[in-house]
C-alpha atoms as a PDB file:
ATOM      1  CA  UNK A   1      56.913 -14.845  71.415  1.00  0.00           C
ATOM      2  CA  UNK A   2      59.897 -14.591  69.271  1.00  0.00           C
ATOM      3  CA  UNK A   3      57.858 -12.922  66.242  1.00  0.00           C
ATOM      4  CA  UNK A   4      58.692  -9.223  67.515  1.00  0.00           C
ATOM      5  CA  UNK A   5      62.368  -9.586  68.297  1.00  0.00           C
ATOM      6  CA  UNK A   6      63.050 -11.433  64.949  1.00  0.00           C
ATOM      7  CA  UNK A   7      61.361  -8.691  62.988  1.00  0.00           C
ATOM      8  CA  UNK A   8      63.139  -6.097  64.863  1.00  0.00           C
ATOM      9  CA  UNK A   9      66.222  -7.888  63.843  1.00  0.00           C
ATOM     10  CA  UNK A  10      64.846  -8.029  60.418  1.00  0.00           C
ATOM     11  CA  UNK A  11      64.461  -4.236  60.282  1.00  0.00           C
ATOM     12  CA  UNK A  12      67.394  -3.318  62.044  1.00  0.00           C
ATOM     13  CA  UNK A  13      69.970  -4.299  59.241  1.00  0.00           C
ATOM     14  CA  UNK A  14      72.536  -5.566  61.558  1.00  0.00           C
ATOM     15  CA  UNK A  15      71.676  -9.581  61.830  1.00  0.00           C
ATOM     16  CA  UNK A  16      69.126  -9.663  59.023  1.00  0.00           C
ATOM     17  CA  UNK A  17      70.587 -11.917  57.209  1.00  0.00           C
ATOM     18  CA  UNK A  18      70.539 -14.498  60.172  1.00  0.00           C
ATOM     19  CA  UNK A  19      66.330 -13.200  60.749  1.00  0.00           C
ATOM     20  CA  UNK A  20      65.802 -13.620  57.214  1.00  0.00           C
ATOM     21  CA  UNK A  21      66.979 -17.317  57.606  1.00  0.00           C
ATOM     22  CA  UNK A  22      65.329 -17.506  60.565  1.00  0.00           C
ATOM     23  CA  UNK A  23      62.143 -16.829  59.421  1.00  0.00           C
ATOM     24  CA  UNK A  24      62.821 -18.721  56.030  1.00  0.00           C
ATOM     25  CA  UNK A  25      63.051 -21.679  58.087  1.00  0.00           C
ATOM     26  CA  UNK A  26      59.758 -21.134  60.313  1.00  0.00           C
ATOM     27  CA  UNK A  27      58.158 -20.244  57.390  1.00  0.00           C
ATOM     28  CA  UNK A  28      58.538 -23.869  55.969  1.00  0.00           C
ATOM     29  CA  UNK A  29      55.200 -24.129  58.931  1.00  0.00           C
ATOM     30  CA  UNK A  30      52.246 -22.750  56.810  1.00  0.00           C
ATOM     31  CA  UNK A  31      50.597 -21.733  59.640  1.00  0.00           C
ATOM     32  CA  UNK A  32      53.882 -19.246  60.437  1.00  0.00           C
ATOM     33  CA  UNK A  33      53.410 -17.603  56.928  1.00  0.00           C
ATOM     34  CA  UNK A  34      50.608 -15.401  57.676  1.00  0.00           C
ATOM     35  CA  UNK A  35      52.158 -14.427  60.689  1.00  0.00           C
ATOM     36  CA  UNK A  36      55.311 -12.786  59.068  1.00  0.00           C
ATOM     37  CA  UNK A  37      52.952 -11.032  56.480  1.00  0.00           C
ATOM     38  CA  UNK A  38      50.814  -9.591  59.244  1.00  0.00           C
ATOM     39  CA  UNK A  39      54.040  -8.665  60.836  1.00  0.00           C
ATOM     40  CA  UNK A  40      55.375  -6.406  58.064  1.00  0.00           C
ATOM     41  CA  UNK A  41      58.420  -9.089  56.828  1.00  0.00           C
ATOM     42  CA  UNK A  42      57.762  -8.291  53.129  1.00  0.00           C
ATOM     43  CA  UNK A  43      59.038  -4.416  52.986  1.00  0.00           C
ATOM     44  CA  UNK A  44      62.363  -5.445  54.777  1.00  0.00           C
ATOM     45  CA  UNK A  45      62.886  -8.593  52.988  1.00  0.00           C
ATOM     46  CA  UNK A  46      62.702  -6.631  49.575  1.00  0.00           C
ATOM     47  CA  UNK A  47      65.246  -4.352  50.657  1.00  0.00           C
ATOM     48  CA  UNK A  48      67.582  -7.139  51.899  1.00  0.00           C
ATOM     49  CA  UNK A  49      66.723  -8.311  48.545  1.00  0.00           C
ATOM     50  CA  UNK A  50      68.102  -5.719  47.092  1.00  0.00           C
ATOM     51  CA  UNK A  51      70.893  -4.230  48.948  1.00  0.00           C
ATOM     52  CA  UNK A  52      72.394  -7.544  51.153  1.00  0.00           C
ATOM     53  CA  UNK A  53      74.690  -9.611  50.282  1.00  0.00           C
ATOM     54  CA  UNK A  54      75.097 -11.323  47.154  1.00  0.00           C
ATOM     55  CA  UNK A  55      75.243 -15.109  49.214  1.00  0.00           C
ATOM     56  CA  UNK A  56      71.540 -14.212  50.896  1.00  0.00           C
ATOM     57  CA  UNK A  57      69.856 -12.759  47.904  1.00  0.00           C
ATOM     58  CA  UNK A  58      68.773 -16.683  46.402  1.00  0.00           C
ATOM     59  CA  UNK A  59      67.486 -17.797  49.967  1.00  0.00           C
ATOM     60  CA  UNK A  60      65.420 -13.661  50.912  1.00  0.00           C
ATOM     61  CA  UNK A  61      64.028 -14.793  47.113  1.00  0.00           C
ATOM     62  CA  UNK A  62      62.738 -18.074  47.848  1.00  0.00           C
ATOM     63  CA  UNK A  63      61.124 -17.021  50.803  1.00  0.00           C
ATOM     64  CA  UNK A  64      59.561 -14.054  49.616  1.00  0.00           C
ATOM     65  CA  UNK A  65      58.213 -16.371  46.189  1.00  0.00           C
ATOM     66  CA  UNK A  66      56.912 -18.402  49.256  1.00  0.00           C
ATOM     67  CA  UNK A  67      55.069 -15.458  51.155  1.00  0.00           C
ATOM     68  CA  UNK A  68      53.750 -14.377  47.979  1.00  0.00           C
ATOM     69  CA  UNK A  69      51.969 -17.715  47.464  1.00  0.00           C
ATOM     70  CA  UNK A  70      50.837 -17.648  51.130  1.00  0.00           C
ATOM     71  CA  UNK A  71      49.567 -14.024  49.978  1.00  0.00           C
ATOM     72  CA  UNK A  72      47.893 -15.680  47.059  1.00  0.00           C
ATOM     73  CA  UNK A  73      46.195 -18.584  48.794  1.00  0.00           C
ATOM     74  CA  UNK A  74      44.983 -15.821  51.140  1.00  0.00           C
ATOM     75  CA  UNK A  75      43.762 -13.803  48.374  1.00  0.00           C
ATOM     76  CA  UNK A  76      41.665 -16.407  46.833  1.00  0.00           C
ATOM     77  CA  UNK A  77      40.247 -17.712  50.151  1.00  0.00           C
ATOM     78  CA  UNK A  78      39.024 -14.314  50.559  1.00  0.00           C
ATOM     79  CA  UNK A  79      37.215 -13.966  46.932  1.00  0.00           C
ATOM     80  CA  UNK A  80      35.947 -17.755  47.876  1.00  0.00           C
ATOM     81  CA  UNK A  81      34.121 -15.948  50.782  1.00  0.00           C
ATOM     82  CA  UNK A  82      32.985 -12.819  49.257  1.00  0.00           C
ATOM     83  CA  UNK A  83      31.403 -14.833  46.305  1.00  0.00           C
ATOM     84  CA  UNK A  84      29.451 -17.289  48.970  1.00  0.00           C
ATOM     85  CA  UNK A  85      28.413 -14.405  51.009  1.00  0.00           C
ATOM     86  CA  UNK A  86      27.465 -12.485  47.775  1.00  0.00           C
ATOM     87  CA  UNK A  87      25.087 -16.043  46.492  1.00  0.00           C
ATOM     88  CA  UNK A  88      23.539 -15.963  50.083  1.00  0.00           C
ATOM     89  CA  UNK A  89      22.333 -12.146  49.986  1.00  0.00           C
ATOM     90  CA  UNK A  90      21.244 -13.009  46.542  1.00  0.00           C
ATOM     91  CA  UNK A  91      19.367 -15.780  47.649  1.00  0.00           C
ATOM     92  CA  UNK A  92      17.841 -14.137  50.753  1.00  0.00           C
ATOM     93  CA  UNK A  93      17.158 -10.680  48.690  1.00  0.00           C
ATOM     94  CA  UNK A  94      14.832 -13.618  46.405  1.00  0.00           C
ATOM     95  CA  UNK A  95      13.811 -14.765  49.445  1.00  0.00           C
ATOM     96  CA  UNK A  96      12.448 -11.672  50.824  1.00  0.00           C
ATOM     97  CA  UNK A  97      12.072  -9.402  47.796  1.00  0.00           C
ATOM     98  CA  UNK A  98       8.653 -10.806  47.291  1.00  0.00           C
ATOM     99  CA  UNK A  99       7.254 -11.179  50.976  1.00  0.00           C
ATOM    100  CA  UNK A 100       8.375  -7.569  50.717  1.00  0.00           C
ATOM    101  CA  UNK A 101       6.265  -6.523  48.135  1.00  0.00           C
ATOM    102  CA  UNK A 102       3.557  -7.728  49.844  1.00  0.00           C
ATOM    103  CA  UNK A 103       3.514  -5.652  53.242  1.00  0.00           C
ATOM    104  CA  UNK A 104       3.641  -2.341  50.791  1.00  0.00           C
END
């Protein structure tokens, strides 16, 4: 796919600013969001952030506030699942816990 050759672009320094777009605009997908993170985008986008040009700096920002909330919604679907997988061993543990007991 195109993911590898845009983030070498991204890393390279030379046409980031036209990656960073890039992926600004394929990031407008959801389902393309995870795919940058996974990918390594953030570290290069906060240096383009902070060293590129003054012109790029509002659009890198913008997309990295909307990677962060991918990051977020990640983060909390993640907890969602710990906690239901945490009630269900808590529930099986009462479950079995007594039946157990009994066998000792």
């Amino acid at each position: 796919g195109a993911l590898p050759p845009l983030m070498e672009l991204l890393r390279a320094g030379t046409a980031n600013n036209m990656a960073a777009y890039t992926i600004g605009e394929l990031s407008k997908d959801v389902a393309n969001r995870a795919l940058f993170i996974t990918a390594g985008a953030l570290p290069p986008l906060v240096e383009l952030l902070r060293t590129g040009p003054e012109d790029s700096k509002v659009s890198v920002a913008s997309l990295l506030v909307r990677l962060a909330m991918e990051m977020q919604h990640e983060i909390s679907a993640l907890r969602r699942e710990r906690d239901a997988l945490a009630k269900g061993y808590e529930t099986v543990a009462s479950l079995v816990g007594p039946v157990a007991k009994g066998h000792d």
